[in-house]
PDB file of N, CA and C in Angstrom:
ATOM      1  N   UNK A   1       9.413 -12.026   5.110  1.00  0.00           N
ATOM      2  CA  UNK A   1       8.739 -12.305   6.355  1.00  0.00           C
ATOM      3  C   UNK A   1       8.780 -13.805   6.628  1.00  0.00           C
ATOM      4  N   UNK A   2       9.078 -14.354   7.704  1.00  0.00           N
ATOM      5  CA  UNK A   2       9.467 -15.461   8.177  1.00  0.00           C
ATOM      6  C   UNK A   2       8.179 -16.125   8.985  1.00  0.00           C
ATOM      7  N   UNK A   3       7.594 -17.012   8.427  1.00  0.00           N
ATOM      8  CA  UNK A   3       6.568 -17.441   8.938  1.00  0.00           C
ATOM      9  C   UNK A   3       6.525 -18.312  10.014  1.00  0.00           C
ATOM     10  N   UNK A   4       5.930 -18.834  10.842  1.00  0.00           N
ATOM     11  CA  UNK A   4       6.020 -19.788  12.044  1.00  0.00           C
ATOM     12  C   UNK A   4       4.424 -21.015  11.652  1.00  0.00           C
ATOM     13  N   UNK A   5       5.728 -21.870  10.616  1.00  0.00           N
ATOM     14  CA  UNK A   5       4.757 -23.316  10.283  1.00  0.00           C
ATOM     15  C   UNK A   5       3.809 -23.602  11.659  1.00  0.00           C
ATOM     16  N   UNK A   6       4.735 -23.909  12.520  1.00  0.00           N
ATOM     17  CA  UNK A   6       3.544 -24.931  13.932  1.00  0.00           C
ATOM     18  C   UNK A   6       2.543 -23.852  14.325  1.00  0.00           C
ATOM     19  N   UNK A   7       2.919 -22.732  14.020  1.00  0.00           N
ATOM     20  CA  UNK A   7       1.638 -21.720  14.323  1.00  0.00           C
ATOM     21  C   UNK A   7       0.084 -21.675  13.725  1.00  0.00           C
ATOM     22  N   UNK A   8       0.831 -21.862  12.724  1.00  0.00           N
ATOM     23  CA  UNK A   8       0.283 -21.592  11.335  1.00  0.00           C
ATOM     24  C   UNK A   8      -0.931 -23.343  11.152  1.00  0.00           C
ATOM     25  N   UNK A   9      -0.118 -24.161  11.329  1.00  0.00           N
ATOM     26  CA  UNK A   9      -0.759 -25.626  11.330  1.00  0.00           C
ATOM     27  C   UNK A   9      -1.582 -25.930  12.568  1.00  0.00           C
ATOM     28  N   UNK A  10      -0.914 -25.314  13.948  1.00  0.00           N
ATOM     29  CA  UNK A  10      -1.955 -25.600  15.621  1.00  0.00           C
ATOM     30  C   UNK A  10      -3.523 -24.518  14.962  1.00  0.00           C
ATOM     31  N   UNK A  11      -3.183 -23.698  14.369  1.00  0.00           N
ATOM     32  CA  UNK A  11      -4.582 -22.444  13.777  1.00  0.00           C
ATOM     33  C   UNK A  11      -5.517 -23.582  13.091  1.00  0.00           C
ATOM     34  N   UNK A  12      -4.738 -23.910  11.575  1.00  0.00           N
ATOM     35  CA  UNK A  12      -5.461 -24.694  11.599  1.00  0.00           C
ATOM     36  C   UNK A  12      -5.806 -26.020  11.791  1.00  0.00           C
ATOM     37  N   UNK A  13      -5.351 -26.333  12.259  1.00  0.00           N
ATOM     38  CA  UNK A  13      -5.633 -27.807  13.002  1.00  0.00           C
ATOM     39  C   UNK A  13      -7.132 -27.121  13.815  1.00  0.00           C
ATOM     40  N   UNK A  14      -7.148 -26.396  14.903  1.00  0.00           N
ATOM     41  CA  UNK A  14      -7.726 -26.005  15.249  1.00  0.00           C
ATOM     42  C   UNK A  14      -9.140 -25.512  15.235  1.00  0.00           C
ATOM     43  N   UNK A  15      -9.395 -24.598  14.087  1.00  0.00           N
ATOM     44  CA  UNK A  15     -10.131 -24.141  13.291  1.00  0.00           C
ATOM     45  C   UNK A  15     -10.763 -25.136  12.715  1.00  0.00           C
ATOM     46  N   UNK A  16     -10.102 -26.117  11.710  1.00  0.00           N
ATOM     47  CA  UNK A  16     -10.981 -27.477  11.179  1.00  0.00           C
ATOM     48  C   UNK A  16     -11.758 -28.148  12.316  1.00  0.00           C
ATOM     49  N   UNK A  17     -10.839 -28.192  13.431  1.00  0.00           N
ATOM     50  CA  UNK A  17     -11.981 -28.916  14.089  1.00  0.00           C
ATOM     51  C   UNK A  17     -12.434 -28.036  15.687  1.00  0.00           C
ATOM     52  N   UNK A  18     -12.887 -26.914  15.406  1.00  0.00           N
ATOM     53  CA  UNK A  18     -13.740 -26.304  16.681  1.00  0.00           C
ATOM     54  C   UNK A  18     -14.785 -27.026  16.962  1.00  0.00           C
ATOM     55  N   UNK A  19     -15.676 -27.228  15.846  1.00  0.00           N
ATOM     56  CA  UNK A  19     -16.854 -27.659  16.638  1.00  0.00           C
ATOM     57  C   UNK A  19     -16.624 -28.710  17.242  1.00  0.00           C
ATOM     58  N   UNK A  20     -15.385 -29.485  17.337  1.00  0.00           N
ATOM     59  CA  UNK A  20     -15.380 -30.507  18.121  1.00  0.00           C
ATOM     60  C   UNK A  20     -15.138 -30.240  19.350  1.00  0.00           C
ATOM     61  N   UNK A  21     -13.869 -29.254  19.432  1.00  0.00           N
ATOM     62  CA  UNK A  21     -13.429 -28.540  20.489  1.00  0.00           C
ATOM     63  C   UNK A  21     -14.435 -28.341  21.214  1.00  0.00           C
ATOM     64  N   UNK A  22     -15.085 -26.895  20.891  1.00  0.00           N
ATOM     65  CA  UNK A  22     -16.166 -26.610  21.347  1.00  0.00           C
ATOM     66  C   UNK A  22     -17.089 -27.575  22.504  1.00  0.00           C
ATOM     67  N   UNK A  23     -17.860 -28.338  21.470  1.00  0.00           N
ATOM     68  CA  UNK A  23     -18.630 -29.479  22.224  1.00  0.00           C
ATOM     69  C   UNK A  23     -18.030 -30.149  23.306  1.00  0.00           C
ATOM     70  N   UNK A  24     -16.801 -30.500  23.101  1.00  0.00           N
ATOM     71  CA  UNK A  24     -15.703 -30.947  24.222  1.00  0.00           C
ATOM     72  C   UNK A  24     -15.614 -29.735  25.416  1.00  0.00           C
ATOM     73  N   UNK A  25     -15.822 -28.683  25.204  1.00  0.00           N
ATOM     74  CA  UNK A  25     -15.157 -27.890  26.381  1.00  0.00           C
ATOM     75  C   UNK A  25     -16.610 -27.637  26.764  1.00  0.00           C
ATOM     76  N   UNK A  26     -17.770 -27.665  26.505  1.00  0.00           N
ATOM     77  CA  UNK A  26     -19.250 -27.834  26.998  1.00  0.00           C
ATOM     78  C   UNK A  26     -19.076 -29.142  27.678  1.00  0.00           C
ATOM     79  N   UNK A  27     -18.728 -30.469  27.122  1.00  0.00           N
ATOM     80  CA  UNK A  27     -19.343 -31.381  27.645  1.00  0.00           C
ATOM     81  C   UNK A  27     -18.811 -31.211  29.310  1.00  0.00           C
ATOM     82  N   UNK A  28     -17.552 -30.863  29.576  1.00  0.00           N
ATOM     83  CA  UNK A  28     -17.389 -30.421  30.770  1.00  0.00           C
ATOM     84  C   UNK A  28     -18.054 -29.495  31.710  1.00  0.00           C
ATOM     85  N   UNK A  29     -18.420 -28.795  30.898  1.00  0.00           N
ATOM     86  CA  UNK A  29     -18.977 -27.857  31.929  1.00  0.00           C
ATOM     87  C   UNK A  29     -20.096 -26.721  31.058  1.00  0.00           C
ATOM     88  N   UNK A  30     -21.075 -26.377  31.309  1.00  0.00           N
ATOM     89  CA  UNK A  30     -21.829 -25.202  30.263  1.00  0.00           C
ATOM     90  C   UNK A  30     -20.947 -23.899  30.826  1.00  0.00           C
ATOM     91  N   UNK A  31     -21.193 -22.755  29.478  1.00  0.00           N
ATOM     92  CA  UNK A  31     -20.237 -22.147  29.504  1.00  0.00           C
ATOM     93  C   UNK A  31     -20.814 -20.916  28.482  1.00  0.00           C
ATOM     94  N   UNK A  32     -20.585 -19.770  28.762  1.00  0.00           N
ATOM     95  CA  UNK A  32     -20.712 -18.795  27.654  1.00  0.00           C
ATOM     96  C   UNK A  32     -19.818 -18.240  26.697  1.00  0.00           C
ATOM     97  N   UNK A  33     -20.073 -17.660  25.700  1.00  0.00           N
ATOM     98  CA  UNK A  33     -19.148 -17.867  24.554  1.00  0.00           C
ATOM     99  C   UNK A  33     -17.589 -17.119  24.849  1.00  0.00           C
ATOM    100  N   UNK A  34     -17.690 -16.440  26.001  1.00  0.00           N
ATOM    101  CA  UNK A  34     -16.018 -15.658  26.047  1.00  0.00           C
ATOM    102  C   UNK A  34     -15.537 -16.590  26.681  1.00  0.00           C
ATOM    103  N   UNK A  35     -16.251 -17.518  27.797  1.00  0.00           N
ATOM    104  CA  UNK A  35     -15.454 -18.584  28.688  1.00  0.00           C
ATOM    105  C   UNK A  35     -14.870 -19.614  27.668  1.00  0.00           C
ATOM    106  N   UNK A  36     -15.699 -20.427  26.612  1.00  0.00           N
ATOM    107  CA  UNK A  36     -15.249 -20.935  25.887  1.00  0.00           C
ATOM    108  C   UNK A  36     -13.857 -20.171  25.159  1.00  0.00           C
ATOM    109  N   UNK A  37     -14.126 -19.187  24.334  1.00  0.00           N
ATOM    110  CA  UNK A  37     -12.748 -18.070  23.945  1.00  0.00           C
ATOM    111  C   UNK A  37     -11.637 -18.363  24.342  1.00  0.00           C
ATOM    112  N   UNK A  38     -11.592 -18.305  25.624  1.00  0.00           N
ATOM    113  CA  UNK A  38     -10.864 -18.453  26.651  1.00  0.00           C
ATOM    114  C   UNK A  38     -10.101 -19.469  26.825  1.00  0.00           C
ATOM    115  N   UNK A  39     -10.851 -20.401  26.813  1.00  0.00           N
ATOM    116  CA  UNK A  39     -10.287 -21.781  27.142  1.00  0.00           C
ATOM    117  C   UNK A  39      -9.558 -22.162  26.045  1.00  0.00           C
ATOM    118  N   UNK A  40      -9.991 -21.901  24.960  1.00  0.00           N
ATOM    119  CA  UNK A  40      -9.748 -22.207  23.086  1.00  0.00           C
ATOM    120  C   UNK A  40      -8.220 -21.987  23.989  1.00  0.00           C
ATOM    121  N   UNK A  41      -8.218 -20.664  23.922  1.00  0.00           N
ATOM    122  CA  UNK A  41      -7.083 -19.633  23.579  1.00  0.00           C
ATOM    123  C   UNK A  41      -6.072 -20.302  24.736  1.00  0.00           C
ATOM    124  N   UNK A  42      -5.994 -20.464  25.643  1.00  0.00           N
ATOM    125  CA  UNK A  42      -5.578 -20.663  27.013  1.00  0.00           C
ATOM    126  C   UNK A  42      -4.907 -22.265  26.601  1.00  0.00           C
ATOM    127  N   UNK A  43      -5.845 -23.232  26.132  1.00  0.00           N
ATOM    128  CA  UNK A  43      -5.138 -24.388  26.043  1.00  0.00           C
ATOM    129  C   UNK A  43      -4.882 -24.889  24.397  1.00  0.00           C
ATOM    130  N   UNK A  44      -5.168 -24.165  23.613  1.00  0.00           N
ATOM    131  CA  UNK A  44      -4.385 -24.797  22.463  1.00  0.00           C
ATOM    132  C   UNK A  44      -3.811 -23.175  21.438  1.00  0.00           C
ATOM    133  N   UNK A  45      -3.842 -22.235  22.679  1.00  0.00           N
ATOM    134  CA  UNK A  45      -2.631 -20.904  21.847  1.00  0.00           C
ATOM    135  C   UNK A  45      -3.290 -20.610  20.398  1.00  0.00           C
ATOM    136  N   UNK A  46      -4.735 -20.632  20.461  1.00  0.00           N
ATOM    137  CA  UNK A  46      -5.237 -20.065  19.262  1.00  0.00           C
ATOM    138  C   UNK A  46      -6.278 -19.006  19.603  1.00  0.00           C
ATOM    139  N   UNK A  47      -6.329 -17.663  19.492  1.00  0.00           N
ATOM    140  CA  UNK A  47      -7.108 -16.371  19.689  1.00  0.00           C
ATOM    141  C   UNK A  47      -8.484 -16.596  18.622  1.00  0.00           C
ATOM    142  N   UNK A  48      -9.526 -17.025  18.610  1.00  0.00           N
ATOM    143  CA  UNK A  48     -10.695 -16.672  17.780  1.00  0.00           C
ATOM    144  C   UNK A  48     -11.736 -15.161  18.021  1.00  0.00           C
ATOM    145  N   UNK A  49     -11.706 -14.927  16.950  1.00  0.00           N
ATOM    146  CA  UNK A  49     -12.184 -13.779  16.787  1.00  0.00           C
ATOM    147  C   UNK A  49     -13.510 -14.113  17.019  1.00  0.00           C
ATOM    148  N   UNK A  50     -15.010 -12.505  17.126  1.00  0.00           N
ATOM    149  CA  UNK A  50     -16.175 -13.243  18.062  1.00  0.00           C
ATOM    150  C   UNK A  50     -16.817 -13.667  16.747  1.00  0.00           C
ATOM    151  N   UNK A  51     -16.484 -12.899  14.928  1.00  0.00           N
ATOM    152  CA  UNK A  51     -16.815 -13.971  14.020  1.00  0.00           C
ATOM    153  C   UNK A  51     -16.751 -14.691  13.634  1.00  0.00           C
ATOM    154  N   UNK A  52     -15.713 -15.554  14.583  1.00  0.00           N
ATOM    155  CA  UNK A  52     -15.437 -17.110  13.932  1.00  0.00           C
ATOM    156  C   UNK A  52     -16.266 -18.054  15.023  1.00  0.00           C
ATOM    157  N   UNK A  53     -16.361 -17.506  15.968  1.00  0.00           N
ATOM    158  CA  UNK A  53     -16.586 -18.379  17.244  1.00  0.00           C
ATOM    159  C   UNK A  53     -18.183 -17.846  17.641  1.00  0.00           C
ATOM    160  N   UNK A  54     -18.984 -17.121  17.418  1.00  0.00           N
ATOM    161  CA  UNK A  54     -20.318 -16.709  17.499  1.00  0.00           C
ATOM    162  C   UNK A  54     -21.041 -17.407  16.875  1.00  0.00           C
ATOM    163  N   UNK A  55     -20.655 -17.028  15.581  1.00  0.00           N
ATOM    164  CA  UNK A  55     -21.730 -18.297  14.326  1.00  0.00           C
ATOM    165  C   UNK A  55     -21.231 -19.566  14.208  1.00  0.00           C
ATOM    166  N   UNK A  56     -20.563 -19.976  15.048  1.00  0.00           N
ATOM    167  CA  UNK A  56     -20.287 -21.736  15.225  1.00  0.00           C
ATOM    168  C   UNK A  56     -21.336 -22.148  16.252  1.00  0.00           C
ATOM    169  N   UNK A  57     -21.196 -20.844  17.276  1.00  0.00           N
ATOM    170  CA  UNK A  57     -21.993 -21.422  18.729  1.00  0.00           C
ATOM    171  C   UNK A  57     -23.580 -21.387  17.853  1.00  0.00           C
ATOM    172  N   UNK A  58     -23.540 -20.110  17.423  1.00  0.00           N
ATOM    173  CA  UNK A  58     -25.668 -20.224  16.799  1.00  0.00           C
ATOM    174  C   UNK A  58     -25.860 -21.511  16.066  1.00  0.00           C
ATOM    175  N   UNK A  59     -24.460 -22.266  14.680  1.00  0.00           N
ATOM    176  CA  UNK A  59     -25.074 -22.902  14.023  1.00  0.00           C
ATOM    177  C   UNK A  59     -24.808 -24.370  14.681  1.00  0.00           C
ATOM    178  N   UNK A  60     -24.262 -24.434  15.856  1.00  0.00           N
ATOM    179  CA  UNK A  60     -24.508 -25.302  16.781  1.00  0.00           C
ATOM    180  C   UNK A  60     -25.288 -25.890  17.283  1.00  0.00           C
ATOM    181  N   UNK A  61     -25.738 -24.437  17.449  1.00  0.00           N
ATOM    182  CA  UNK A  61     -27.400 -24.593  18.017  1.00  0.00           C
ATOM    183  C   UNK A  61     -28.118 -25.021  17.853  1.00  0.00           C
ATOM    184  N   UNK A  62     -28.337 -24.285  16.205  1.00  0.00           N
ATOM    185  CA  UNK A  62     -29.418 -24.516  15.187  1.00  0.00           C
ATOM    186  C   UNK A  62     -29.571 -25.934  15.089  1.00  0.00           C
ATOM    187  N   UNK A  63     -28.247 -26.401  15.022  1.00  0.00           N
ATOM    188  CA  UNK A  63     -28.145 -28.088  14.793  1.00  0.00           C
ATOM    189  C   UNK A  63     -29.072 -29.025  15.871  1.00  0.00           C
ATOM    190  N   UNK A  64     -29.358 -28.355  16.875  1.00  0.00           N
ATOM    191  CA  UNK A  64     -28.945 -29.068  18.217  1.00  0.00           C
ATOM    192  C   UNK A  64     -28.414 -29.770  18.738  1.00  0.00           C
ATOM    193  N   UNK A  65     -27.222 -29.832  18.880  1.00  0.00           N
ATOM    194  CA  UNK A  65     -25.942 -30.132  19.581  1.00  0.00           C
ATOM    195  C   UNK A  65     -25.846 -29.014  21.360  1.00  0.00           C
ATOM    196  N   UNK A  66     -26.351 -27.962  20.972  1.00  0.00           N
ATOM    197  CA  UNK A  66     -25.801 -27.406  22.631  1.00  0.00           C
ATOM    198  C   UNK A  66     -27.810 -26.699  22.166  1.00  0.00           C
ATOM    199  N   UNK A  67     -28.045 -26.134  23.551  1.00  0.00           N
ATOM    200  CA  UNK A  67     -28.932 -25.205  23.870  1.00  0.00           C
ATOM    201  C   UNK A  67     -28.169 -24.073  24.676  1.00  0.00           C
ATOM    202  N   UNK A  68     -28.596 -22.856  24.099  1.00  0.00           N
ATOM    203  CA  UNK A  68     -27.996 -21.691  25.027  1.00  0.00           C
ATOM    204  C   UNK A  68     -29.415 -21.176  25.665  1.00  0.00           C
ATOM    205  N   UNK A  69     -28.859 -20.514  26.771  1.00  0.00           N
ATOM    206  CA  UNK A  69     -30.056 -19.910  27.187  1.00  0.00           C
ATOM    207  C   UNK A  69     -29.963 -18.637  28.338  1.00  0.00           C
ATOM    208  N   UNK A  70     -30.514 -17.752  27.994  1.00  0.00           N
ATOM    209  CA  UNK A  70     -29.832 -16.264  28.404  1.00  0.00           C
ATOM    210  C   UNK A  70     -29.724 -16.163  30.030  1.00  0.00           C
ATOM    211  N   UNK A  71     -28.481 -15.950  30.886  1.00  0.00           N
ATOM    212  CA  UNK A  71     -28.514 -15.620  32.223  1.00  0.00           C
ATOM    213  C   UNK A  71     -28.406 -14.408  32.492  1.00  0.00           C
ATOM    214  N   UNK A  72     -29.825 -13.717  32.930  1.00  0.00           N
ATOM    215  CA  UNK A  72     -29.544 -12.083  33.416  1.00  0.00           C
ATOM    216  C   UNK A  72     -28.060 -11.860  34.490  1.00  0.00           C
ATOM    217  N   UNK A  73     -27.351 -10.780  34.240  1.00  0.00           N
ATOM    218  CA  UNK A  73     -25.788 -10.380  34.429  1.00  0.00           C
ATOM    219  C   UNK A  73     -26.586  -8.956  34.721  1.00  0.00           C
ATOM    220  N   UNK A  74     -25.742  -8.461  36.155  1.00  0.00           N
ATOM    221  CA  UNK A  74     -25.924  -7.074  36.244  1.00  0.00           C
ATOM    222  C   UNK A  74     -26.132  -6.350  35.283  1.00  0.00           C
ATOM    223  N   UNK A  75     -25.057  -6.298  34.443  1.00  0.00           N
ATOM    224  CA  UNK A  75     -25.164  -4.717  33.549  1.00  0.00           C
ATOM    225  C   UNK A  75     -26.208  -5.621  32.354  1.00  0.00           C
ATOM    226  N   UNK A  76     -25.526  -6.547  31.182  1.00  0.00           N
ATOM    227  CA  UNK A  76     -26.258  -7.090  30.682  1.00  0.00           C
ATOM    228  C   UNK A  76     -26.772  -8.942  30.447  1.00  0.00           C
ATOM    229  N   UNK A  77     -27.309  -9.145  29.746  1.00  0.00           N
ATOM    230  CA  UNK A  77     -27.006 -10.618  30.286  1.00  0.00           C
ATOM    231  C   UNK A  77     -26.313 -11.165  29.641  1.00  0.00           C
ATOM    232  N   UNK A  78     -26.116 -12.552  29.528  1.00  0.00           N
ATOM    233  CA  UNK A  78     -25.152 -13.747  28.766  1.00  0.00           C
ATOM    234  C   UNK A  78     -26.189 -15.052  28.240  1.00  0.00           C
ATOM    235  N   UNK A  79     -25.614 -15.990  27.346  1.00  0.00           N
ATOM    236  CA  UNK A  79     -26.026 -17.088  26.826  1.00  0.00           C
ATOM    237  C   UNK A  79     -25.243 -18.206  27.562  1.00  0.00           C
ATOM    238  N   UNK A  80     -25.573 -18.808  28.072  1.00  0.00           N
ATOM    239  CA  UNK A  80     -24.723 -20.154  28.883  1.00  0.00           C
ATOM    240  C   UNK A  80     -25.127 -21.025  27.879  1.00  0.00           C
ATOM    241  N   UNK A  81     -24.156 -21.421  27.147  1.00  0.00           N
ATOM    242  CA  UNK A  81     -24.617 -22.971  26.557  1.00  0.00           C
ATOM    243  C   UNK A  81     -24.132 -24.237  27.329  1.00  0.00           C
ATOM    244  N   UNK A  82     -25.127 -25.714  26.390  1.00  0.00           N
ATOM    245  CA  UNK A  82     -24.448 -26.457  27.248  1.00  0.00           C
ATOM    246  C   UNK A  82     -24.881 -27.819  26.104  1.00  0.00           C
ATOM    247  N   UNK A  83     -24.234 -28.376  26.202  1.00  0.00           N
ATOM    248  CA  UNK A  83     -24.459 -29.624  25.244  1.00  0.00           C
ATOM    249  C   UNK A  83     -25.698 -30.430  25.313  1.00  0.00           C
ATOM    250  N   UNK A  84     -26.287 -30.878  23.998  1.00  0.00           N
ATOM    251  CA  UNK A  84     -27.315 -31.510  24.118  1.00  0.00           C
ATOM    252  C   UNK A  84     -27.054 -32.926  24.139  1.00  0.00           C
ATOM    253  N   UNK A  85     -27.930 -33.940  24.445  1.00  0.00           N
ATOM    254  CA  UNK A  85     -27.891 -35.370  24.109  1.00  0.00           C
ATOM    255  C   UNK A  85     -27.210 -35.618  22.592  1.00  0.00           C
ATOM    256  N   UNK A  86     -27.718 -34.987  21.831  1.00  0.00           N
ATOM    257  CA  UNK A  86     -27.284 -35.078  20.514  1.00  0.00           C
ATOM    258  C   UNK A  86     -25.943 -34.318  20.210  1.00  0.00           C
ATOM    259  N   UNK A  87     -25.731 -33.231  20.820  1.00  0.00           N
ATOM    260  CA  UNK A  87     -24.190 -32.987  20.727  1.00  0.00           C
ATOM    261  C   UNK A  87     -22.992 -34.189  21.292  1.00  0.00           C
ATOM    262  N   UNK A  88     -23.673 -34.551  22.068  1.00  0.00           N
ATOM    263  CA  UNK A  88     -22.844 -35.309  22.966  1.00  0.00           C
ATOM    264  C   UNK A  88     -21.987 -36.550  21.828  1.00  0.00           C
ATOM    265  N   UNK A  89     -23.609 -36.840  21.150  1.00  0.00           N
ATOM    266  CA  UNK A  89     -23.223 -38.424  20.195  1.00  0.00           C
ATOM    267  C   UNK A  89     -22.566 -37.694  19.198  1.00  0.00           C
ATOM    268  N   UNK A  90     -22.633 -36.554  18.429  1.00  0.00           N
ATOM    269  CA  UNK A  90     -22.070 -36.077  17.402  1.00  0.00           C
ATOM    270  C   UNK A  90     -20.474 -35.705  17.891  1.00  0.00           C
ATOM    271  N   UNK A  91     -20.134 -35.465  18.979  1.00  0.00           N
ATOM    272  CA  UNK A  91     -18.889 -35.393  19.710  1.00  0.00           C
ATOM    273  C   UNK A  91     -18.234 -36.851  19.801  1.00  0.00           C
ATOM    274  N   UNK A  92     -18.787 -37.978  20.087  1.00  0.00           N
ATOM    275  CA  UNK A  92     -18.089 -39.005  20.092  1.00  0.00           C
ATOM    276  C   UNK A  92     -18.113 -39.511  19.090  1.00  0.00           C
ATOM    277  N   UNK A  93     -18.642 -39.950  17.886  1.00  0.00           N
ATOM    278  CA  UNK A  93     -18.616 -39.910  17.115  1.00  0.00           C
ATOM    279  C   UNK A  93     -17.427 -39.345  16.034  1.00  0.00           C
ATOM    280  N   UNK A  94     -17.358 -37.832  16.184  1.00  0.00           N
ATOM    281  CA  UNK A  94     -16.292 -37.147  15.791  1.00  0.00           C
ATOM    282  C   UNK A  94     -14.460 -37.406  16.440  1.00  0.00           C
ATOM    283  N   UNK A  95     -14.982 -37.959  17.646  1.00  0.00           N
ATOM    284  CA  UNK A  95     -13.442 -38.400  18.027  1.00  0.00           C
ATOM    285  C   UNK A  95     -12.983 -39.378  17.884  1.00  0.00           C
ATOM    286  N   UNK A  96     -13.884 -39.859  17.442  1.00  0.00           N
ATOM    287  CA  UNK A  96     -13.767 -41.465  16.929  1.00  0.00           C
ATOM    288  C   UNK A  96     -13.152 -41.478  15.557  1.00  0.00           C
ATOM    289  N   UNK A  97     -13.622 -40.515  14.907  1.00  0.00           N
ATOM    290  CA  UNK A  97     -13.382 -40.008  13.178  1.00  0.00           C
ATOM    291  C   UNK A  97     -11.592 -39.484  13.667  1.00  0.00           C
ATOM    292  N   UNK A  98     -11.598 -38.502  14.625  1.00  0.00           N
ATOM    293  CA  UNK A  98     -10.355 -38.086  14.318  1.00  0.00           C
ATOM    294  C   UNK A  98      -9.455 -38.817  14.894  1.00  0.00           C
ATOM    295  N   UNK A  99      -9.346 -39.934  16.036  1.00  0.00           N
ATOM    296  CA  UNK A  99      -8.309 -40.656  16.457  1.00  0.00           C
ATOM    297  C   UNK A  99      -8.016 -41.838  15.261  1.00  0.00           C
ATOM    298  N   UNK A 100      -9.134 -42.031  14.567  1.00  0.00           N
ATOM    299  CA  UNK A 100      -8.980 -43.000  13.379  1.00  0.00           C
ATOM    300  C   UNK A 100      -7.998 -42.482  11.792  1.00  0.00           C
ATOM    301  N   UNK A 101      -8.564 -41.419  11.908  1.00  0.00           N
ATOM    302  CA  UNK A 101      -7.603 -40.494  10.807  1.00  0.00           C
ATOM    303  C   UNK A 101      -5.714 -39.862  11.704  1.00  0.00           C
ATOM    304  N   UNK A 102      -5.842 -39.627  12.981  1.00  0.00           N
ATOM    305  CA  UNK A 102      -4.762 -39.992  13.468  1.00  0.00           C
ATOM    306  C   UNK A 102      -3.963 -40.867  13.098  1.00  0.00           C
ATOM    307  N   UNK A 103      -4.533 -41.880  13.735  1.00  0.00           N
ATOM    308  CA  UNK A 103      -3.834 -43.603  13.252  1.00  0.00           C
ATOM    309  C   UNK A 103      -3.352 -43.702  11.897  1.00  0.00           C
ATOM    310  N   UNK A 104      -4.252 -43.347  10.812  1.00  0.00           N
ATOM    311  CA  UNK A 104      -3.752 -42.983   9.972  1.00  0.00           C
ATOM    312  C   UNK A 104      -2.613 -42.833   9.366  1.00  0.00           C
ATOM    313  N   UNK A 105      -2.975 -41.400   9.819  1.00  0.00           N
ATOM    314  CA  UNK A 105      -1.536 -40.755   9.471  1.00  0.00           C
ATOM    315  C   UNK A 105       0.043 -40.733  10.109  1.00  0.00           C
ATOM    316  N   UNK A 106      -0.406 -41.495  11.175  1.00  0.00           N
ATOM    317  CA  UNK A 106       0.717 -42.205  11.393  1.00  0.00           C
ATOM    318  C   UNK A 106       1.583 -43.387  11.110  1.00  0.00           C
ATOM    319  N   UNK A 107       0.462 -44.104   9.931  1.00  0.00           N
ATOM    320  CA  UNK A 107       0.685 -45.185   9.227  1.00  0.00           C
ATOM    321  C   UNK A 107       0.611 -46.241   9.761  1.00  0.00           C
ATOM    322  N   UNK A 108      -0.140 -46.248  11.078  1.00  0.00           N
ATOM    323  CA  UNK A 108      -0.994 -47.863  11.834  1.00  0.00           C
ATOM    324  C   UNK A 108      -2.311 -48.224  10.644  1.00  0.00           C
ATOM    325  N   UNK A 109      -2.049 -49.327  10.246  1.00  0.00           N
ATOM    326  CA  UNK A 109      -2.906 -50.178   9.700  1.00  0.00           C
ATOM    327  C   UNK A 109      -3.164 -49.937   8.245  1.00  0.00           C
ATOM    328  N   UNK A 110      -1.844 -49.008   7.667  1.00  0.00           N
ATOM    329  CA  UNK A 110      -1.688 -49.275   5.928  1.00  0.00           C
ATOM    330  C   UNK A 110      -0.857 -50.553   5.593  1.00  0.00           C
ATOM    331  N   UNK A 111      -1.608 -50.941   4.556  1.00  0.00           N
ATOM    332  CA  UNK A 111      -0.762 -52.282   3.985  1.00  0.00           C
ATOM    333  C   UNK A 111       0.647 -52.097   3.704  1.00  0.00           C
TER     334      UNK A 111
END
C-alpha cells in the first residue's frame, strides 16, 4: 500500500495545531462546531471526526479561550462559540510560537 506523505504530514501538521486553527477560525467570526468542521476541511483538506473536534471545542472552553452558548434551531438547537479575550491572547501568542519555530526550521537565525 502506497502511502501519500503530504497527506499524511498536512493531517498532522494539522491536528498538532487545531486549537490554534480553531481559535483562528472563531476569531473571525463565532461559529458552531460543524461550521468550524467545515472550514477545517474546506481550507486545509483535513476531515475531523466529531471525536476529535467536540472535546477540543469543550476543553476549550473549559480553558476559557471561546464561550459557547446554545442557539434554539427549529428542529434542535446548536452551540455558537466564539472566542474569549483570553483565547484571543493565547492565539497570538501561539502564532508567535509557530512562525518562530517556522523560521526555524528553515534555518533563519542558526549559527
Amino acid at each position: 500500500m502506497i502511502r501519500n506523505i503530504e497527506k499524511d504530514w498536512r493531517e498532522r501538521v494539522v491536528k498538532s495545531n487545531l486549537d490554534l486553527i480553531v481559535l483562528k477560525l472563531l476569531r473571525s467570526k463565532p461559529q458552531w462546531g460543524y461550521e468550524v468542521n467545515i472550514a477545517i476541511r474546506d481550507r486545509y483538506r483535513v476531515y475531523l471526526s466529531a471525536g476529535t473536534l467536540y472535546p477540543l471545542l469543550h476543553s476549550l472552553e473549559s480553558d476559557g479561550y471561546i464561550q459557547g452558548e446554545w442557539e434554539p434551531e427549529k428542529r434542535r438547537g446548536r452551540r455558537i462559540y466564539k472566542i474569549t479575550d483570553s483565547g484571543i491572547n493565547f492565539l497570538e501568542v501561539g502564532e508567535r510560537a509557530t512562525v518562530e519555530l517556522a523560521r526555524l526550521m528553515h534555518g533563519q537565525g542558526l549559527a
